[in-house]
Protein backbone atom coordinates (compact mmCIF):
# COMPACT_ATOMS: atom_id res chain seq x y z
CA UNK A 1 1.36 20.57 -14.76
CA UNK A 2 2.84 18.01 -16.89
CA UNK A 3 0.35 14.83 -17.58
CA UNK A 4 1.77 11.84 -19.78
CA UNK A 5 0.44 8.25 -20.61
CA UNK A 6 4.02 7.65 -22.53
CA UNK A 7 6.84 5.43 -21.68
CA UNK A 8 9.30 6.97 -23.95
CA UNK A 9 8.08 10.75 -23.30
CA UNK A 10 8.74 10.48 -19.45
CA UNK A 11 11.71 8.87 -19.96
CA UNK A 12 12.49 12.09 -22.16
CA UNK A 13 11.80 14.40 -19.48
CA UNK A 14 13.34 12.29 -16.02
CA UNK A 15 16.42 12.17 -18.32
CA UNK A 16 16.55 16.06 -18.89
CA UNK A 17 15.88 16.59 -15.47
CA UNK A 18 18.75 14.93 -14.11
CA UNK A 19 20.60 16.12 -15.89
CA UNK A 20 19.83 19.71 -14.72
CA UNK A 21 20.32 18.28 -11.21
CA UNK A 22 16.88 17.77 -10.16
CA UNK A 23 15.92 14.56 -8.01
CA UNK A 24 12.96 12.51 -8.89
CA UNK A 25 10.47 11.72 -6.21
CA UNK A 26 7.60 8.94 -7.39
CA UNK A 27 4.43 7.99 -5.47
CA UNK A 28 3.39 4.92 -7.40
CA UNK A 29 -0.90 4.60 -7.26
CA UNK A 30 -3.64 3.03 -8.15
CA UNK A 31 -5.87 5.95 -8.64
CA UNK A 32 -8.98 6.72 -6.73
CA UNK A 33 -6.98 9.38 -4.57
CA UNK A 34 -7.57 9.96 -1.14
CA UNK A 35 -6.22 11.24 2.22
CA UNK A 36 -3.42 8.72 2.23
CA UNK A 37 -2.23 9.44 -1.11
CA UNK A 38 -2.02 13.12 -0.44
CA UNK A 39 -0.34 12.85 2.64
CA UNK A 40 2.27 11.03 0.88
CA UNK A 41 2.29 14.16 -1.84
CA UNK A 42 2.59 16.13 0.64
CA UNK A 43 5.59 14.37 2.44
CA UNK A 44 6.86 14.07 -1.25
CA UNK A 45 6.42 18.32 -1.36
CA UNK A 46 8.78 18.65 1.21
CA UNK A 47 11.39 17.70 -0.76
CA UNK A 48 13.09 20.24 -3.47
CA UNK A 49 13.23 17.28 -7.00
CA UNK A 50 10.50 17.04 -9.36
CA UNK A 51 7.40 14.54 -7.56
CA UNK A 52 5.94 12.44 -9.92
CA UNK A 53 2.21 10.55 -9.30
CA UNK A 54 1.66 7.06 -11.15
CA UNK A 55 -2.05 6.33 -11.53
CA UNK A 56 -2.44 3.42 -13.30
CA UNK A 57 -4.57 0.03 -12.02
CA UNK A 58 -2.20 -2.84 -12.26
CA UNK A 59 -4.10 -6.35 -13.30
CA UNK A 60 -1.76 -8.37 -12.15
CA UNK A 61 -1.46 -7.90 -8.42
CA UNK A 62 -5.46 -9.04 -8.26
CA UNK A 63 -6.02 -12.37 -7.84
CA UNK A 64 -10.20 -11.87 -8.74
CA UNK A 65 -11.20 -10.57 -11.46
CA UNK A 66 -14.15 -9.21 -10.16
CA UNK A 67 -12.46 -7.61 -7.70
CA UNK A 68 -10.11 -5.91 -10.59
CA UNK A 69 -13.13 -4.52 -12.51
CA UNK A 70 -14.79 -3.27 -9.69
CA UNK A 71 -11.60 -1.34 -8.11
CA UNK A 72 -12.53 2.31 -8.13
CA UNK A 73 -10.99 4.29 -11.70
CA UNK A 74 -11.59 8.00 -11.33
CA UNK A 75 -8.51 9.32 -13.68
CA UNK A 76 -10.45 12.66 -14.36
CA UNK A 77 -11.44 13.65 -10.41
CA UNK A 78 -7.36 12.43 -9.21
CA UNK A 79 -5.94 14.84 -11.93
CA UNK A 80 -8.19 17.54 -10.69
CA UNK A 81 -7.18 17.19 -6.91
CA UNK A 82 -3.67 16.97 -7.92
CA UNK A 83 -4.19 20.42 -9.60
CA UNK A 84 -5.95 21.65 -6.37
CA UNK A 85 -3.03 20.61 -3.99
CA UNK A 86 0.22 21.74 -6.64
CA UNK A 87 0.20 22.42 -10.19
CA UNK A 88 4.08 21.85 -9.70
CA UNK A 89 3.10 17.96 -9.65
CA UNK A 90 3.69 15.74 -12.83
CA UNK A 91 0.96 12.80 -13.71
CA UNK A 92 1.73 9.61 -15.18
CA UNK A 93 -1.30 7.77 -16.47
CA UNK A 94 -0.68 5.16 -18.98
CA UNK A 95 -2.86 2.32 -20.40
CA UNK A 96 -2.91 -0.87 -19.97
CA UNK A 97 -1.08 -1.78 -23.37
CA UNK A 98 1.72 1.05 -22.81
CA UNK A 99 2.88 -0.93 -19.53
CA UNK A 100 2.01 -4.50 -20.63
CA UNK A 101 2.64 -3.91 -24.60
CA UNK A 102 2.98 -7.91 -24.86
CA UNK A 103 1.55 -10.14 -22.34
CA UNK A 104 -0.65 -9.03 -19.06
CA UNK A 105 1.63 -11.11 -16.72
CA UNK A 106 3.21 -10.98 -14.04
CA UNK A 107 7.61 -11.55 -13.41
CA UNK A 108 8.28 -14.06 -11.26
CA UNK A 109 10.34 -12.93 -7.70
CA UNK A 110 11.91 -14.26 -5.00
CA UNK A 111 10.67 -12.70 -1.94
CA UNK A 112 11.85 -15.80 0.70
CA UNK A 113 8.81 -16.20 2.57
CA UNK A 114 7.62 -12.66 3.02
CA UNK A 115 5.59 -13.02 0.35
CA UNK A 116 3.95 -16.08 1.21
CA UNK A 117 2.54 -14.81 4.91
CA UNK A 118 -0.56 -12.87 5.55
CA UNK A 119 -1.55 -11.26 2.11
CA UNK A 120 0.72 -13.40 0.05
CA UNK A 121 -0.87 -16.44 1.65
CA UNK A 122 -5.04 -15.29 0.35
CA UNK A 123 -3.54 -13.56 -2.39
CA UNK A 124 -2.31 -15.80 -4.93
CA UNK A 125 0.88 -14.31 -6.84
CA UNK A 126 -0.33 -10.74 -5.88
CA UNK A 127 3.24 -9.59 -4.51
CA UNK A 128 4.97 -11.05 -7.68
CA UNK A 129 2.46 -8.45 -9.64
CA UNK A 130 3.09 -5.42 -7.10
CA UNK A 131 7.05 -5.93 -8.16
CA UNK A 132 6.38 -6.45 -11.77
CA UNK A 133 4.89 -3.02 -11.85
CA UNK A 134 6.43 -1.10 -9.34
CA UNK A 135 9.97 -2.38 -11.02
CA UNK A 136 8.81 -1.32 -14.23
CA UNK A 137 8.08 2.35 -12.65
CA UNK A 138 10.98 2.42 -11.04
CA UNK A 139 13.17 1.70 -14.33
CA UNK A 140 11.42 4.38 -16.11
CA UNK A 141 11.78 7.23 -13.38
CA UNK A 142 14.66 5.84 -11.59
CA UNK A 143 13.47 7.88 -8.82
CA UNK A 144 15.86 9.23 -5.93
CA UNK A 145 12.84 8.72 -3.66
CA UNK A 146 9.56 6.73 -3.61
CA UNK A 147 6.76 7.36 -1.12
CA UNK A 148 4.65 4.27 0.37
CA UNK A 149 2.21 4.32 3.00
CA UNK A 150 2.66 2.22 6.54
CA UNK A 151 -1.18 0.93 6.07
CA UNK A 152 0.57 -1.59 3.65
CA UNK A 153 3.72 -2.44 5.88
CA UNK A 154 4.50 -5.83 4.26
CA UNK A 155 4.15 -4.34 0.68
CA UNK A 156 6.54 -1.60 1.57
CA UNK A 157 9.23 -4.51 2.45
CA UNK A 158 8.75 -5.87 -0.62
CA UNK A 159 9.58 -2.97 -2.19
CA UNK A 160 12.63 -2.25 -0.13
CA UNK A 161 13.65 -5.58 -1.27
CA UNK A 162 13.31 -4.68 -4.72
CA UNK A 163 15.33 -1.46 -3.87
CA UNK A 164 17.93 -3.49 -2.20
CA UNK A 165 18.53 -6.30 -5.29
CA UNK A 166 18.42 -3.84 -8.55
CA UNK A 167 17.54 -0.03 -7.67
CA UNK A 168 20.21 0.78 -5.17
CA UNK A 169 20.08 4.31 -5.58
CA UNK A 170 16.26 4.53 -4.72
CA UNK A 171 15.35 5.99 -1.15
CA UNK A 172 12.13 4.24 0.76
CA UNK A 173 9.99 6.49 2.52
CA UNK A 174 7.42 4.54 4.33
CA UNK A 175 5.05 7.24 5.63
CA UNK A 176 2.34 6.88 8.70
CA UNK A 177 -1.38 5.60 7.92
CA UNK A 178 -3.83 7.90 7.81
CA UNK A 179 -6.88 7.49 8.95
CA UNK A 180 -11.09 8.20 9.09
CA UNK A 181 -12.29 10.13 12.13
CA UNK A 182 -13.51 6.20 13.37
CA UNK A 183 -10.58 5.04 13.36
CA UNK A 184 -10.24 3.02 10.02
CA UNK A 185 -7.06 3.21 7.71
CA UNK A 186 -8.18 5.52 4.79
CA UNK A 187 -8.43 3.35 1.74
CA UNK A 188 -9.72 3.31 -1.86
CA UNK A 189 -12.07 0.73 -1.10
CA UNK A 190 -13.22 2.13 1.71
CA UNK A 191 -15.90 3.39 -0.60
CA UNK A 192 -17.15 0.24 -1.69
CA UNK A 193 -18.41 0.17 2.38
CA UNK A 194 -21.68 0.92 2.85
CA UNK A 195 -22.31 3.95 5.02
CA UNK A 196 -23.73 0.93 8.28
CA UNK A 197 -20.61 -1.08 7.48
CA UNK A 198 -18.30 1.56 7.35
CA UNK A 199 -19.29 3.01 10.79
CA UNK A 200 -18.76 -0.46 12.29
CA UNK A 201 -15.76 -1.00 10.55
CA UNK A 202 -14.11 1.09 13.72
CA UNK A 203 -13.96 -1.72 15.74
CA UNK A 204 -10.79 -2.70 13.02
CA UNK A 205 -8.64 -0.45 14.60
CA UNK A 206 -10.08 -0.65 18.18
CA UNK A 207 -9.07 -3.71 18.11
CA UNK A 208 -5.31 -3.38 17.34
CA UNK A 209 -5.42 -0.41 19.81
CA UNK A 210 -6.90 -3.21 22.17
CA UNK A 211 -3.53 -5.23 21.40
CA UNK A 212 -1.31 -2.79 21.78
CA UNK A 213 -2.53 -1.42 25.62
CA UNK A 214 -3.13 -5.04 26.55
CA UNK A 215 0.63 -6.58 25.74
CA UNK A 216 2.41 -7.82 28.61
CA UNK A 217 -0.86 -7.53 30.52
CA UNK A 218 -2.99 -10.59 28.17
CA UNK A 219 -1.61 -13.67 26.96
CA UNK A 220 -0.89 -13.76 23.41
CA UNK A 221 -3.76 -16.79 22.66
CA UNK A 222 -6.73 -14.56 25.19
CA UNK A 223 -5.92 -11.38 23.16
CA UNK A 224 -6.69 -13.53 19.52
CA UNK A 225 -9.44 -14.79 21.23
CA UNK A 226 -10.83 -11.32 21.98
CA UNK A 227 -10.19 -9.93 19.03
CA UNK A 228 -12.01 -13.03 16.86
CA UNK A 229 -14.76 -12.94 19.05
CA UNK A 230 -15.23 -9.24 19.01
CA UNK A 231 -14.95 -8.95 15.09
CA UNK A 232 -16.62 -12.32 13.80
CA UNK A 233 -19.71 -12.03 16.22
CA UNK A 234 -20.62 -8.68 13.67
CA UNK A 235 -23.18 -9.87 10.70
CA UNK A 236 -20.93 -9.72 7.66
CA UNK A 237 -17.55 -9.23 9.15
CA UNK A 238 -15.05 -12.15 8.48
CA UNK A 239 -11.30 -12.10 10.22
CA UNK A 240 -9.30 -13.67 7.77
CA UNK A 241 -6.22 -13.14 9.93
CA UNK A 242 -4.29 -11.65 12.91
CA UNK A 243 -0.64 -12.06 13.08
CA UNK A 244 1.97 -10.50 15.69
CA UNK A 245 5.05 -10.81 13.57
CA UNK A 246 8.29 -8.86 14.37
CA UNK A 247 8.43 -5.61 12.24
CA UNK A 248 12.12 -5.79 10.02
CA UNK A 249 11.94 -9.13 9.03
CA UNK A 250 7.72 -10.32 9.72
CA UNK A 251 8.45 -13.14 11.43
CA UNK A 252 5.85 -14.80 13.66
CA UNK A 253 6.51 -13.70 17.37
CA UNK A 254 5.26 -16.35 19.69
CA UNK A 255 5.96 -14.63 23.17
CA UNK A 256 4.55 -10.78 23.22
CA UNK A 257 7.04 -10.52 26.54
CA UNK A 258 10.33 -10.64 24.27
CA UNK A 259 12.48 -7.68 23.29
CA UNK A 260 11.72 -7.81 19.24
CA UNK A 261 9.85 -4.78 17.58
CA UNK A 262 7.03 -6.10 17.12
CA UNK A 263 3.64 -5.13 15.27
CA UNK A 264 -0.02 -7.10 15.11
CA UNK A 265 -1.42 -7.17 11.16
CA UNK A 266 -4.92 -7.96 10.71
CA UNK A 267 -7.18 -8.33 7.93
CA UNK A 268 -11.09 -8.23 7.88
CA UNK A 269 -13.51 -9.27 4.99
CA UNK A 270 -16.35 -6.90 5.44
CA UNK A 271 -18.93 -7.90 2.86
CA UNK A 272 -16.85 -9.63 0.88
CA UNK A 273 -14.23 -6.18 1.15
CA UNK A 274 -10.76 -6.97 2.12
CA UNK A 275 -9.41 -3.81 4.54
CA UNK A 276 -5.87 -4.60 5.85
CA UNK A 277 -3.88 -2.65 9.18
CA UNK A 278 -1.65 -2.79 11.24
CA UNK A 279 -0.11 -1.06 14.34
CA UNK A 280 3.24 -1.13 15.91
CA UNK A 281 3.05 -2.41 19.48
CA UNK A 282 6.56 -2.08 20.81
């Protein structure tokens, strides 16, 4: 197993790689590794290149600090599941001065308005951080394929966007959510639930299962209704948003009776934790 906090000595090894022919798979993370992360190892596995796992806690996509210091870091515990799953899978953990060696700031993008909806509208700037770092990852692996989980849909559009505009030869895998026995997309901060508020947190994706065997048969307004009512009435439970938006391009679908692809995102505070879904509904 190969770990490295180094710029220049992965860029060392990617280039000797390719050279010999092998293709680079990346799974960009944030650390604190869980179900979702492996299954996207896993997916990663199934191709024959070289699979690469970034674990590094990027500043700049958090708009609270708070909420930055208290992200789970567990560097120690992800290397040793990585060795438990493959020993064939390389580690990338840098610091924060390796990937930020001047300023800790974000680049400045232009997503259109993807990036101001839904997350990018609570989240000040936080999309314009998740390219700054995920470009600088991909210009140091220049990987053939990257792995992203569905859980964060719009994210991964954001990324293909990036893919699109300067890393042409990158391959998007967006792979399904995984999720708790309840129900819940499997998160990192998941943890920071307490074990009452976890159990509860179910009714998160009862809800968008609600939505999806209720179109055509509910208005679009009684279903929102519902769903607020249903989440908000819990102590501690906040719906910051639900949105049916149209799944290639996210925009707002008005009339759940029309032929688009379309997919219902929702966001809960729960205790002042933000857990974000979503489900495909046709």
């Amino acid at each position: 197993m190969i770990i490295e906090n180094k710029v220049k000595n992965v860029q060392k090894i990617i280039k000797k790689n390719k050279c010999n022919g092998k293709e680079i798979c990346l799974i960009p993370t944030m650390g604190s590794l869980h179900k979702g992360h492996f299954f996207l190892i896993e997916e990663a596995l199934k191709k024959s290149g070289e699979i690469w796992v970034s674990i590094f806690v990027n500043p700049t996509q958090f708009n609270d600090l708070d909420d930055y210091k208290n992200y789970p870091k567990s560097i120690n515990d992800d290397i040793n599941k990585i060795k438990v799953l493959s020993d064939k899978i390389c580690i990338f953990s840098p610091s924060l001065k390796e990937m930020y060696p001047n300023d800790v700031k974000h680049d400045t993008f232009n997503f259109g308005y993807i990036d101001s909806i839904m997350e990018g509208e609570f989240r000040s700037n936080h999309f314009n951080g998740v390219a700054t770092i995920v470009s600088k990852l991909f210009e140091i692996f220049k990987p053939d394929f990257t792995f992203f989980g569905e859980k964060d849909f719009q994210q991964a559009l954001i990324i293909k966007k990036i893919i699109n505009k300067t890393f042409k030869k990158t391959k998007l895998i967006i792979c399904n959510t995984v999720r708790e026995k309840n129900g819940l997309a499997i998160s990192s901060r998941n943890q920071l639930l307490s074990e009452k508020k976890f159990i509860k947190s179910a009714i998160i994706y009862k809800m968008l299962v609600f939505a999806k065997d209720n179109i055509g048969k509910i208005s679009m307004q009684k279903l929102k209704k519902i769903i607020y009512s249903n989440i908000n009435k819990l102590p501690g439970f906040e719906l910051e948003y639900l949105d049916f938006r149209d799944t290639n391009y996210l925009k707002k679908v008005t009339n759940l009776n029309s032929n688009e692809n379309i997919r219902v995102f929702i966001c809960v505070i729960v205790d002042g934790v933000r857990l974000i879904d979503n489900i495909k509904l046709k």
